[in-house]
C-alpha atoms as a PDB file:
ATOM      1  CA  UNK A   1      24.683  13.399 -50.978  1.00  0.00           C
ATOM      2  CA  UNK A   2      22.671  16.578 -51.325  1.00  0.00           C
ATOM      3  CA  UNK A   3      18.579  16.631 -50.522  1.00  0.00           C
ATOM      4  CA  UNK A   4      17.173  19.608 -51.888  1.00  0.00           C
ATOM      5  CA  UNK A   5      13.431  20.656 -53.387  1.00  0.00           C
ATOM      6  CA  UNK A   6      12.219  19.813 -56.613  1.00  0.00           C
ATOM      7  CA  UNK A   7      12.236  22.180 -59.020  1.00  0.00           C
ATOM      8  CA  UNK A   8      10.649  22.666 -62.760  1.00  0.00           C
ATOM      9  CA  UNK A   9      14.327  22.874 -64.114  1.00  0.00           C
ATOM     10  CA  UNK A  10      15.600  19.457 -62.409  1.00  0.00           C
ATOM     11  CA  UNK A  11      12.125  17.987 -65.021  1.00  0.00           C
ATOM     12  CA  UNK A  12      14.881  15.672 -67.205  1.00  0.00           C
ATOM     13  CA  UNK A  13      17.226  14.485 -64.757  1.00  0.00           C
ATOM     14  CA  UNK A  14      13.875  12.970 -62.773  1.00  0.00           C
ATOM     15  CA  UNK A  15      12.820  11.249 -65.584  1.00  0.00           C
ATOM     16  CA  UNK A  16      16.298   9.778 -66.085  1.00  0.00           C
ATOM     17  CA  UNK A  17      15.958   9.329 -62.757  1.00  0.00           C
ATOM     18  CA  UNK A  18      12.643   7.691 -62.558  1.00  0.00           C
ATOM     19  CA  UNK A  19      13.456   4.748 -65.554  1.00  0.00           C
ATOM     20  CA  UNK A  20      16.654   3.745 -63.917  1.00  0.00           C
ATOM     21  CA  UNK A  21      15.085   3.304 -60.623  1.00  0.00           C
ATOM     22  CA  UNK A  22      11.764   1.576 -62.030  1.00  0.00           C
ATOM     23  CA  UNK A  23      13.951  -0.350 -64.776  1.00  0.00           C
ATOM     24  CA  UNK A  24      14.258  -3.456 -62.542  1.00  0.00           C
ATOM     25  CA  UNK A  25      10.207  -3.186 -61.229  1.00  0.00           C
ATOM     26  CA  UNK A  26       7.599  -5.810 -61.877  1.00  0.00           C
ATOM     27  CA  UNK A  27       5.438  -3.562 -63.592  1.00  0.00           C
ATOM     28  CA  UNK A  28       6.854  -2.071 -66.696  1.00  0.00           C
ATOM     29  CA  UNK A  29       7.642   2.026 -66.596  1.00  0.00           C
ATOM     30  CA  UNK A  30       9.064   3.489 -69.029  1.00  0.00           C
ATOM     31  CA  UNK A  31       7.102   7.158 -69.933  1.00  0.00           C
ATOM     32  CA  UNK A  32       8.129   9.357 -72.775  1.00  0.00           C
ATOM     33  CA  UNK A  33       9.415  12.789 -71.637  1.00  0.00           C
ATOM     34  CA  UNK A  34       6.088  14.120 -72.340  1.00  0.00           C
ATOM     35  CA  UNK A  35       3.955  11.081 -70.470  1.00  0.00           C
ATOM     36  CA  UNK A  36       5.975  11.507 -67.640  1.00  0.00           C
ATOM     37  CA  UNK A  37       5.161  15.256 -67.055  1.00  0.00           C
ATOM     38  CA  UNK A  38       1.520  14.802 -68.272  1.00  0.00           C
ATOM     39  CA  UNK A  39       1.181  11.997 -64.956  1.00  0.00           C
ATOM     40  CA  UNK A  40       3.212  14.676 -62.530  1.00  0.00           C
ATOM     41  CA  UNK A  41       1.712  17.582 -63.139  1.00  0.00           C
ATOM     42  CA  UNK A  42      -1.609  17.327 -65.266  1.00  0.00           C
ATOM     43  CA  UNK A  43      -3.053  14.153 -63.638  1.00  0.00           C
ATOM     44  CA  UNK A  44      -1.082  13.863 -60.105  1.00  0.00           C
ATOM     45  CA  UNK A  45      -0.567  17.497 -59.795  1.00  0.00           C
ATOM     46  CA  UNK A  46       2.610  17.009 -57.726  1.00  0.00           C
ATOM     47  CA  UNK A  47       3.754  20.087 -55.568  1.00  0.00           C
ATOM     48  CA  UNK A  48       7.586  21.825 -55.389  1.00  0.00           C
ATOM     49  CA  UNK A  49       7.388  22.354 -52.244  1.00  0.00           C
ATOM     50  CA  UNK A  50       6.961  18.912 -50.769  1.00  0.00           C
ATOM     51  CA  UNK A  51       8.528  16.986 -53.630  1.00  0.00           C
ATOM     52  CA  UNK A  52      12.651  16.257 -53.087  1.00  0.00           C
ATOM     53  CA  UNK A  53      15.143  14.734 -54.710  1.00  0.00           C
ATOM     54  CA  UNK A  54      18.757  13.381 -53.458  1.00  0.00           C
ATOM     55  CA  UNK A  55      22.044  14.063 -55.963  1.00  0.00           C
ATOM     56  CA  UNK A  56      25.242  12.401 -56.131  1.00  0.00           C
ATOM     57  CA  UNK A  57      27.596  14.117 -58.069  1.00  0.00           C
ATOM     58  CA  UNK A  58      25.225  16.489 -60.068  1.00  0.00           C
ATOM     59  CA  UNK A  59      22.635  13.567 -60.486  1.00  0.00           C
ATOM     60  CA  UNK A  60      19.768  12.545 -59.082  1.00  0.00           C
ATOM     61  CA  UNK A  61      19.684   9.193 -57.282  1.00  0.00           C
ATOM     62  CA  UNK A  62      16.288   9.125 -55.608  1.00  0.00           C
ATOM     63  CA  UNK A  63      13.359  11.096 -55.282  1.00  0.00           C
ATOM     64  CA  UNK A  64      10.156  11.518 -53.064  1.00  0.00           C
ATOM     65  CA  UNK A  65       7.358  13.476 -54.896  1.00  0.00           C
ATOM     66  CA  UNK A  66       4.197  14.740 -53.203  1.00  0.00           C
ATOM     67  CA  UNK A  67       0.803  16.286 -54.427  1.00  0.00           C
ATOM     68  CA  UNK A  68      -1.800  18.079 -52.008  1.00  0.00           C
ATOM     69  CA  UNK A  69      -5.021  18.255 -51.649  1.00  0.00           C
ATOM     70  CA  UNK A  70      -8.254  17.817 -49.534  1.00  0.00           C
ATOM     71  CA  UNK A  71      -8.973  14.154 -49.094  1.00  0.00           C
ATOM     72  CA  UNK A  72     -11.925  12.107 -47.093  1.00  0.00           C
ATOM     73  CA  UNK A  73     -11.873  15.553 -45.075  1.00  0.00           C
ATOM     74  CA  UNK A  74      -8.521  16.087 -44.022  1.00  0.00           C
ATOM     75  CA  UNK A  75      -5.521  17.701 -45.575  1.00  0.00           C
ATOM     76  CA  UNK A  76      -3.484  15.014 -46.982  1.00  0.00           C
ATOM     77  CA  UNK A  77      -0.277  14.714 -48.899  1.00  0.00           C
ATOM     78  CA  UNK A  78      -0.061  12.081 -51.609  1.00  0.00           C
ATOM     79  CA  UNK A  79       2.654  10.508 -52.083  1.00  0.00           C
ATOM     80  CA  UNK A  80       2.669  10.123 -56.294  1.00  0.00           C
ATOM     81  CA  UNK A  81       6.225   8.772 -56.841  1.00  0.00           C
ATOM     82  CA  UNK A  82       8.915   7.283 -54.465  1.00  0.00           C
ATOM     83  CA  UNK A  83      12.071   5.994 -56.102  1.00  0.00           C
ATOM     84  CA  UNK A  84      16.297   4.720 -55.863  1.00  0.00           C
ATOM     85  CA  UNK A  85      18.112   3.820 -59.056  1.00  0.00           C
ATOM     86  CA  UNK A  86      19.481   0.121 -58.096  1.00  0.00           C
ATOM     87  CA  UNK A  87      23.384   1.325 -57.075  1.00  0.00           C
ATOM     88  CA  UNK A  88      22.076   3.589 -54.594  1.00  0.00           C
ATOM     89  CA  UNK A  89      19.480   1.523 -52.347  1.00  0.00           C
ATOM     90  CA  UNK A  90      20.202   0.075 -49.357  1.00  0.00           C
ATOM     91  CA  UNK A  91      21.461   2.987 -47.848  1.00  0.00           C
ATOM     92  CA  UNK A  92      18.058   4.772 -45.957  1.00  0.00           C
ATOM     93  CA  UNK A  93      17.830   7.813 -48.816  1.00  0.00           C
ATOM     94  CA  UNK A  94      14.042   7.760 -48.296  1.00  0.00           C
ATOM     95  CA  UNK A  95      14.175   7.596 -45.089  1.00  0.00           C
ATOM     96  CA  UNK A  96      16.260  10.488 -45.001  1.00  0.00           C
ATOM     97  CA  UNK A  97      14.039  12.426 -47.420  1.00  0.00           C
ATOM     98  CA  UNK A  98      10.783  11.623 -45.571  1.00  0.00           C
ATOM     99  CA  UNK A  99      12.558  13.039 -42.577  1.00  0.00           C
ATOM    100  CA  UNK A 100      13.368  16.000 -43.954  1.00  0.00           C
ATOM    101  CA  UNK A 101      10.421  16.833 -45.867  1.00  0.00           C
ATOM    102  CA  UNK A 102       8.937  16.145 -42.144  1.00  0.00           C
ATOM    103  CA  UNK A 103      10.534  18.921 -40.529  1.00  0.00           C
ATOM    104  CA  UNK A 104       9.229  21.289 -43.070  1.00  0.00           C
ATOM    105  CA  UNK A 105       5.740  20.120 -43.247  1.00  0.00           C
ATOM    106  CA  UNK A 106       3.868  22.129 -40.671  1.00  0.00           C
ATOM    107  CA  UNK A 107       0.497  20.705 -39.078  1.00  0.00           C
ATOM    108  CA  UNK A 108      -1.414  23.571 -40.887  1.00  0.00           C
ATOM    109  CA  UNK A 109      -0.382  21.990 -44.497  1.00  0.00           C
ATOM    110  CA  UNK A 110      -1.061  18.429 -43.884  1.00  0.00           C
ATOM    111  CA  UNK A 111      -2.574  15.939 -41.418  1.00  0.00           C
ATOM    112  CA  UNK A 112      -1.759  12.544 -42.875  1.00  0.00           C
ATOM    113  CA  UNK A 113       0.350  11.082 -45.967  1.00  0.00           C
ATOM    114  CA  UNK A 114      -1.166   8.537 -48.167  1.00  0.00           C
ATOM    115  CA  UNK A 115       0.221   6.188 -50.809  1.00  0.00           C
ATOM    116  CA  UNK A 116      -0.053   2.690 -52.005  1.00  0.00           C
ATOM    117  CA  UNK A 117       2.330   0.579 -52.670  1.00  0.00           C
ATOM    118  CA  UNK A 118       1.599  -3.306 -54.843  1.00  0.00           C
ATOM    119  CA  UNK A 119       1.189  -5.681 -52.416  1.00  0.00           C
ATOM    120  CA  UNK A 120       3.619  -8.279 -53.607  1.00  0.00           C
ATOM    121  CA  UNK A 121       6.554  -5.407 -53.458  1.00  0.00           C
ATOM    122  CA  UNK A 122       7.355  -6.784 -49.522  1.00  0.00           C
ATOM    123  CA  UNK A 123      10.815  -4.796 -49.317  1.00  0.00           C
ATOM    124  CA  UNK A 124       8.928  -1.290 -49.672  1.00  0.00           C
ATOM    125  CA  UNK A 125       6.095  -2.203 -47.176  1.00  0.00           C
ATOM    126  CA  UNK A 126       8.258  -3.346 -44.539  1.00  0.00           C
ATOM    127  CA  UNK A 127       9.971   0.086 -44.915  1.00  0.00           C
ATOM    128  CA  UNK A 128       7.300   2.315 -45.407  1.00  0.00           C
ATOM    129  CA  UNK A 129       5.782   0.093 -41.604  1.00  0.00           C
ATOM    130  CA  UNK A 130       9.273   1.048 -40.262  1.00  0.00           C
ATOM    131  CA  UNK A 131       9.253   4.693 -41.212  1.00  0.00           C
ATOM    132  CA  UNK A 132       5.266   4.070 -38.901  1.00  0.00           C
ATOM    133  CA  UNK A 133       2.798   3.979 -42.404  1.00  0.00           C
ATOM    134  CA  UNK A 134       0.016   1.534 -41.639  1.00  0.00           C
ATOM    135  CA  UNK A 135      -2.241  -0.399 -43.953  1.00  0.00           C
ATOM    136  CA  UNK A 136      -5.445   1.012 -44.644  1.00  0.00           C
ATOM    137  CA  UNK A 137      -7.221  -1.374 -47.256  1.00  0.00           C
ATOM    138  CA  UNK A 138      -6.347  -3.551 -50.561  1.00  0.00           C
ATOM    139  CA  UNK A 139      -7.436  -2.362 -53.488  1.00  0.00           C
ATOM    140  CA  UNK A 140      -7.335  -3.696 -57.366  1.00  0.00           C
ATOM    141  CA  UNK A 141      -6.220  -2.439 -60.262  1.00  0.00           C
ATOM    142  CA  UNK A 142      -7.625  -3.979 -63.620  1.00  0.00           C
ATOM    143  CA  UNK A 143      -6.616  -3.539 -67.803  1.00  0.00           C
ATOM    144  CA  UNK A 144      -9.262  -4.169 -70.652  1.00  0.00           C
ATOM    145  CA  UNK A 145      -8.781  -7.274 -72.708  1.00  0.00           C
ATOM    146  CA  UNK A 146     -11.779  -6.837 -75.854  1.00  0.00           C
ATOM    147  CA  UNK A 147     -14.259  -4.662 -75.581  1.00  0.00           C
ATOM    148  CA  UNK A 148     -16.909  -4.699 -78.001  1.00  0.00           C
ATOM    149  CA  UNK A 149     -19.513  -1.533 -79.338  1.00  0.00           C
ATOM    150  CA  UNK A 150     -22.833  -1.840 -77.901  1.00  0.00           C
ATOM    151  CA  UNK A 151     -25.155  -2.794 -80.351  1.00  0.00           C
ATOM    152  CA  UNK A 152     -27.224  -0.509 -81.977  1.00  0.00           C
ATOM    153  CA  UNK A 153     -30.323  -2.012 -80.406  1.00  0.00           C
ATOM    154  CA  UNK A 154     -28.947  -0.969 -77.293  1.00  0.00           C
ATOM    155  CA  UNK A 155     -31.510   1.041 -74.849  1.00  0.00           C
ATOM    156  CA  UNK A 156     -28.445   2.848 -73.117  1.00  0.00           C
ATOM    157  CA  UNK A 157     -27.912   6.609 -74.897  1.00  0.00           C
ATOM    158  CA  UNK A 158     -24.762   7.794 -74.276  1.00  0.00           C
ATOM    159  CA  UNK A 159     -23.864  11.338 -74.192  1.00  0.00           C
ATOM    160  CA  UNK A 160     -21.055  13.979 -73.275  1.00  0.00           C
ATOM    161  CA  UNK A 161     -21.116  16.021 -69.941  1.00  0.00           C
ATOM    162  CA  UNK A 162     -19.121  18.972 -70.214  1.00  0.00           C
ATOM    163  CA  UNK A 163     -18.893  19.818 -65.758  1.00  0.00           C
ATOM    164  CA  UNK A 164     -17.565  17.461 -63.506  1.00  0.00           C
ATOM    165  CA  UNK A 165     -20.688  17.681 -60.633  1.00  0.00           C
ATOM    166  CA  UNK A 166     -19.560  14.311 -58.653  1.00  0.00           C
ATOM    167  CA  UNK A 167     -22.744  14.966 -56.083  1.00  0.00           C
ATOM    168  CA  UNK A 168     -25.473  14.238 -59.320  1.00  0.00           C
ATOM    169  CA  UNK A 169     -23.461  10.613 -59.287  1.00  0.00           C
ATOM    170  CA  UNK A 170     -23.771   9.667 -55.495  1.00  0.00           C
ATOM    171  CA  UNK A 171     -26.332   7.340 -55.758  1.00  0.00           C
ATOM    172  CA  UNK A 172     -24.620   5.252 -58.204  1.00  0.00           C
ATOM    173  CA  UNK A 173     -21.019   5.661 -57.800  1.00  0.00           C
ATOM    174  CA  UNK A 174     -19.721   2.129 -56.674  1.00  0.00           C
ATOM    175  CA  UNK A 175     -17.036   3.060 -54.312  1.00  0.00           C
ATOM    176  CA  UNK A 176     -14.866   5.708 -52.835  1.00  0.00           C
ATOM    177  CA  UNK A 177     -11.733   6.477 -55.181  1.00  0.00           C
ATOM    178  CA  UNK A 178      -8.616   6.598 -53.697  1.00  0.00           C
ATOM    179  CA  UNK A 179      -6.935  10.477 -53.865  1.00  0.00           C
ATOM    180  CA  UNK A 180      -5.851  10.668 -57.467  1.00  0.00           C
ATOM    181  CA  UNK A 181      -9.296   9.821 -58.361  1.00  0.00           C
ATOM    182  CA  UNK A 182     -11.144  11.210 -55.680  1.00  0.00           C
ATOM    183  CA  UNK A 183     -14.059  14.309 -56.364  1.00  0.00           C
ATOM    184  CA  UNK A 184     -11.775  16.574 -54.799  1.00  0.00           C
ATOM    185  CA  UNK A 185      -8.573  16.104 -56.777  1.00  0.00           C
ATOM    186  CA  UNK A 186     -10.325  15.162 -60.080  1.00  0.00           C
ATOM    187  CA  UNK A 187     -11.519  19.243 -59.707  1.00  0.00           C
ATOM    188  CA  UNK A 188      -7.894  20.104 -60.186  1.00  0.00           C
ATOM    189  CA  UNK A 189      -6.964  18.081 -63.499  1.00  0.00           C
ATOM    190  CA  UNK A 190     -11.160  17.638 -65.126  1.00  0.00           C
ATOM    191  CA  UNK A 191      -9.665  19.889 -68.188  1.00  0.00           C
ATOM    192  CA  UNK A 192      -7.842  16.500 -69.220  1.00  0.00           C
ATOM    193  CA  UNK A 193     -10.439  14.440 -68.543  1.00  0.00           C
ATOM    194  CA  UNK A 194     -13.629  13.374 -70.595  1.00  0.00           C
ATOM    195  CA  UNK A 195     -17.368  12.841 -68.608  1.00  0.00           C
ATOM    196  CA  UNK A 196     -19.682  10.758 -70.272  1.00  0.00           C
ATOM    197  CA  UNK A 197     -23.157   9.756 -69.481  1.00  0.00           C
ATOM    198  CA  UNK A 198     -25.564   6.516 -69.766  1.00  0.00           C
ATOM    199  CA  UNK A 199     -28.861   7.562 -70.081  1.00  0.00           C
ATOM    200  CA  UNK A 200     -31.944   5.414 -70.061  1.00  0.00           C
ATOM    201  CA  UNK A 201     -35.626   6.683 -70.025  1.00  0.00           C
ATOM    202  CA  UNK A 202     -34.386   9.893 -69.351  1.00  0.00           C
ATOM    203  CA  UNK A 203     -32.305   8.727 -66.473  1.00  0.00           C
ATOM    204  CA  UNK A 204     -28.621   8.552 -65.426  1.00  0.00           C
ATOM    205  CA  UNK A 205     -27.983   4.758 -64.751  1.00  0.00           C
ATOM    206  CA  UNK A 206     -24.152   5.327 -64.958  1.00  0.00           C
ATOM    207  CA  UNK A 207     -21.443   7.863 -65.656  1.00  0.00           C
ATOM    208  CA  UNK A 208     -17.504   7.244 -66.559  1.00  0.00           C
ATOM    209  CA  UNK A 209     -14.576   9.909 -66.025  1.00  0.00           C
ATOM    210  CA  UNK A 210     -12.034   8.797 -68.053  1.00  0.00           C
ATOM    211  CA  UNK A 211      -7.841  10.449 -70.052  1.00  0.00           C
ATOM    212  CA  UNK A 212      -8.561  10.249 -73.400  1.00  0.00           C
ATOM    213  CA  UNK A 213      -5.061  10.421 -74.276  1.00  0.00           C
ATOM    214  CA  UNK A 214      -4.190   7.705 -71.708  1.00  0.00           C
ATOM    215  CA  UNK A 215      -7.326   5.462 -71.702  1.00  0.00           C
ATOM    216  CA  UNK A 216      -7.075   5.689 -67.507  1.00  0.00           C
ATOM    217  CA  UNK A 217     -10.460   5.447 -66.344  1.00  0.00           C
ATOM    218  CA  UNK A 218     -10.377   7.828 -63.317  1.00  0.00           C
ATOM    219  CA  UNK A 219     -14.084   6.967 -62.190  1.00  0.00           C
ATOM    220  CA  UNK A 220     -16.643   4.810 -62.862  1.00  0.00           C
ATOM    221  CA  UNK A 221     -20.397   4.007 -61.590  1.00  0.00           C
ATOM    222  CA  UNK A 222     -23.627   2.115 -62.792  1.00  0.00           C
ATOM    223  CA  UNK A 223     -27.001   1.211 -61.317  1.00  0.00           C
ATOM    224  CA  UNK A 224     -27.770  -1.935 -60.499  1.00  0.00           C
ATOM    225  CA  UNK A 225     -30.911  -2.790 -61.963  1.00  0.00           C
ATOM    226  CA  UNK A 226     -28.904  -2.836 -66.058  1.00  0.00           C
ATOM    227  CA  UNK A 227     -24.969  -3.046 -64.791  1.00  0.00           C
ATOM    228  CA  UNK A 228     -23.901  -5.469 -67.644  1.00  0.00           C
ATOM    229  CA  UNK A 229     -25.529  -3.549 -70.174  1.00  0.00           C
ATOM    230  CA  UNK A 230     -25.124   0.365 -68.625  1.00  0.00           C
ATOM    231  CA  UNK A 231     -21.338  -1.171 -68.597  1.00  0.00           C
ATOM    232  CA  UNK A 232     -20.675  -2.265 -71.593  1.00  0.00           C
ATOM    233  CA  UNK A 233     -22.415   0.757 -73.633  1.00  0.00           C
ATOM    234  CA  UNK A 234     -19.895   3.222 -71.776  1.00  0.00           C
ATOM    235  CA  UNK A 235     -16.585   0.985 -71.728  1.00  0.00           C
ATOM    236  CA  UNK A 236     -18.108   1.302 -75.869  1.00  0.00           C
ATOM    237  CA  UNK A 237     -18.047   4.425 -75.836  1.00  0.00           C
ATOM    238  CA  UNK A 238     -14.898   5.169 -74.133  1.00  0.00           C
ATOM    239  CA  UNK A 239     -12.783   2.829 -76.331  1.00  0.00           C
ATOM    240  CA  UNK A 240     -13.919   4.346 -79.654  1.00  0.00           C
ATOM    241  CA  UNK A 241     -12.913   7.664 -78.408  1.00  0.00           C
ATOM    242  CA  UNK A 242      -9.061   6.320 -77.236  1.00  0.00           C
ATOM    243  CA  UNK A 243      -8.772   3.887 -80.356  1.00  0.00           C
ATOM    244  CA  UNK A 244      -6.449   0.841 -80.179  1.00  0.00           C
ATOM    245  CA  UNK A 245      -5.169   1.401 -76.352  1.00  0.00           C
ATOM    246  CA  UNK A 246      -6.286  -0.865 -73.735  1.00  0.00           C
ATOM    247  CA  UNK A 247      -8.446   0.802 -71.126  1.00  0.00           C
ATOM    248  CA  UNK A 248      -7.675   0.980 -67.754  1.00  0.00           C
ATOM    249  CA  UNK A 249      -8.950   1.113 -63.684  1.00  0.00           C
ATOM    250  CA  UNK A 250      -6.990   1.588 -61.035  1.00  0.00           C
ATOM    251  CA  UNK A 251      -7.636   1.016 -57.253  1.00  0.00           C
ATOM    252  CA  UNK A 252     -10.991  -0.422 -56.590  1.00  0.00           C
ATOM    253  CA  UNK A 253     -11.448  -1.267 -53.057  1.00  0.00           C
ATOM    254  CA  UNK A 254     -11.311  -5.002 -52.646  1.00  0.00           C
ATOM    255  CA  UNK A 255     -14.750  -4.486 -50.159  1.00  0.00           C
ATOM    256  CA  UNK A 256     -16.513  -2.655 -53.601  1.00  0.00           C
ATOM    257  CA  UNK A 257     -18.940  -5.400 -54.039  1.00  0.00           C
ATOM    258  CA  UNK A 258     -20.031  -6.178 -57.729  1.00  0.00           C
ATOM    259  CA  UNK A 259     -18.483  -3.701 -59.728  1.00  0.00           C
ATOM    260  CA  UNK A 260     -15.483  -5.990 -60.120  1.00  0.00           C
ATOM    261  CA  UNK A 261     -17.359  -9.288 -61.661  1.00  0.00           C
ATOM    262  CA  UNK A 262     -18.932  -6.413 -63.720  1.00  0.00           C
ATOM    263  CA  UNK A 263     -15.752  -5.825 -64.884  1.00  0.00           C
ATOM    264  CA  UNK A 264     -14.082  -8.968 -65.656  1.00  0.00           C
ATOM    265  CA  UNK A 265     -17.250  -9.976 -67.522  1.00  0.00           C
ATOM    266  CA  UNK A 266     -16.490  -7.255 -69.583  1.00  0.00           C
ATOM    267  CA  UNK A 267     -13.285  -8.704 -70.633  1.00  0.00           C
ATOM    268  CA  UNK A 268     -11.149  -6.806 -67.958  1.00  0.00           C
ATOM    269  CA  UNK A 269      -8.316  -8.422 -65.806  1.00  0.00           C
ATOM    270  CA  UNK A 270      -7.425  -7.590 -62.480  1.00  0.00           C
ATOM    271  CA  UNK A 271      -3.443  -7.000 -63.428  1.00  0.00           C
ATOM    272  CA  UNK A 272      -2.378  -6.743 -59.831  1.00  0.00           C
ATOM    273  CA  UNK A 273      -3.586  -5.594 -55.939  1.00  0.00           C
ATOM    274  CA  UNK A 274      -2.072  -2.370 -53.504  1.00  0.00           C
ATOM    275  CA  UNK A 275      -2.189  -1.593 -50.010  1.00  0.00           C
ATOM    276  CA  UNK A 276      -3.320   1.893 -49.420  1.00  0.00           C
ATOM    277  CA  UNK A 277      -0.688   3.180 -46.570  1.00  0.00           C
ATOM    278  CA  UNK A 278      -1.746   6.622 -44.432  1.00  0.00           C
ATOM    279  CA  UNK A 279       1.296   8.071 -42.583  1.00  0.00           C
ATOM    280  CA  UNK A 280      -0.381  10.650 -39.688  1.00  0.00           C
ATOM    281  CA  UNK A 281       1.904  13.680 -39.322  1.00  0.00           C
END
């Protein structure tokens, strides 16, 4: 077995890679060519140099992937893909990688790993708590059922925001996203992503940051005073600009209050719950 670096070439053999390892998992993942780079590298914006992957006779049989960026104040790796195809587990290949990608990390790059990992998947946290990750919260991840338009009676204006300016939204943003989603990596991928509004009497009461070509809502946050209606008027919006696709929210924090019987009022289900995991270098 050979550990080496990701690199832009190896692109095809991952994704073979990545749907044999996933093809047994309890959440369908099977990406198109294209999807699959659009979620590494336009949304995740995983990094060469601490991404790896582990070949077997010219092929790739696992691979550890890693993005970087500023998060909650410290450097922080993420880690946006960890994966064995089924004939290869069972034999410590992540642990292996993780060590090596450890020896080249140096404490000037990055303070901490994060990932998150669903909480019913029991083999992978017990391994990620052996290789010393610890559990930093539960979070929720939810997909639309029917939304509806908002009526045209509707008080809520809704408009289009072309900069991504997350301080204007601090004092109704619901809860801290998790990295992917978090003010500081959302800067590095806002050219794929759509910013919308809700206005009323000249006021924002809620905003939405959302992949039009994915329907992944990357942010969301309303004011309490109007939340079922300042809700529904944007989730609107947002589906008549992605069509037929169901929408979708990933990691909420389970402590987030509100925002998530707003949501399943709305006709959203919460799909299934992950641990956050931080890994200090």
């Amino acid at each position: 077995m050979d550990i080496r670096p990701f690199q832009s070439s190896d692109l095809e053999a991952l994704h073979s890679c990545f749907i044999a390892a996933f093809s047994d998992y309890e959440v369908p993942m099977r990406p198109t060519l294209d999807q699959f780079y659009g979620r590494l590298f336009r949304k995740l914006r995983i990094q060469d140099r601490f991404s790896y992957l582990a070949w077997q006779d010219e092929k790739p049989i696992a691979f550890l992937l890693h993005a970087k960026n500023l998060y909650r104040g410290k450097n922080t790796l993420y880690n946006g893909g960890t994966g064995v195809i089924p004939k290869a587990r069972g034999q410590r290949i992540i642990a292996d990688i993780h060590d090596l990608m450890l020896s080249e990390v140096l404490p000037q790059f990055a303070q901490r790993i994060v990932l998150e990992v669903i909480t019913t998947n029991e083999k992978a946290i017990k391994l990620y708590k052996k290789m010393g990750y610890r559990i930093l919260q539960r979070v929720k991840c939810y997909k639309s059922g029917d939304i509806y338009s908002p009526s045209e009676s509707s008080n809520i204006k809704i408009q289009h925001c072309e900069s991504w300016m997350p301080q204007k939204y601090e004092s109704i943003k619901n809860y801290d996203a998790l990295f992917v989603d978090s003010n500081d990596h959302v800067l590095t991928s806002q050219d794929h992503e759509v910013l919308l509004e809700a206005i009323s009497r000249e006021d924002v009461v809620g905003y939405v940051l959302f992949q039009p070509k994915t329907g992944r809502i990357s942010q969301i946050g309303i004011e309490s005073s109007q939340p079922a209606e300042v809700l529904m008027a944007l989730l609107g919006k947002v589906q008549h600009l992605v069509g037929n696709m169901p929408l979708t929210i990933l990691n909420i924090p389970e402590t987030a209050g509100d925002i998530h019987s707003y949501l399943t009022t709305c006709g959203f289900e919460n799909q299934l719950d992950q641990y956050e995991m931080e890994f200090i270098i």
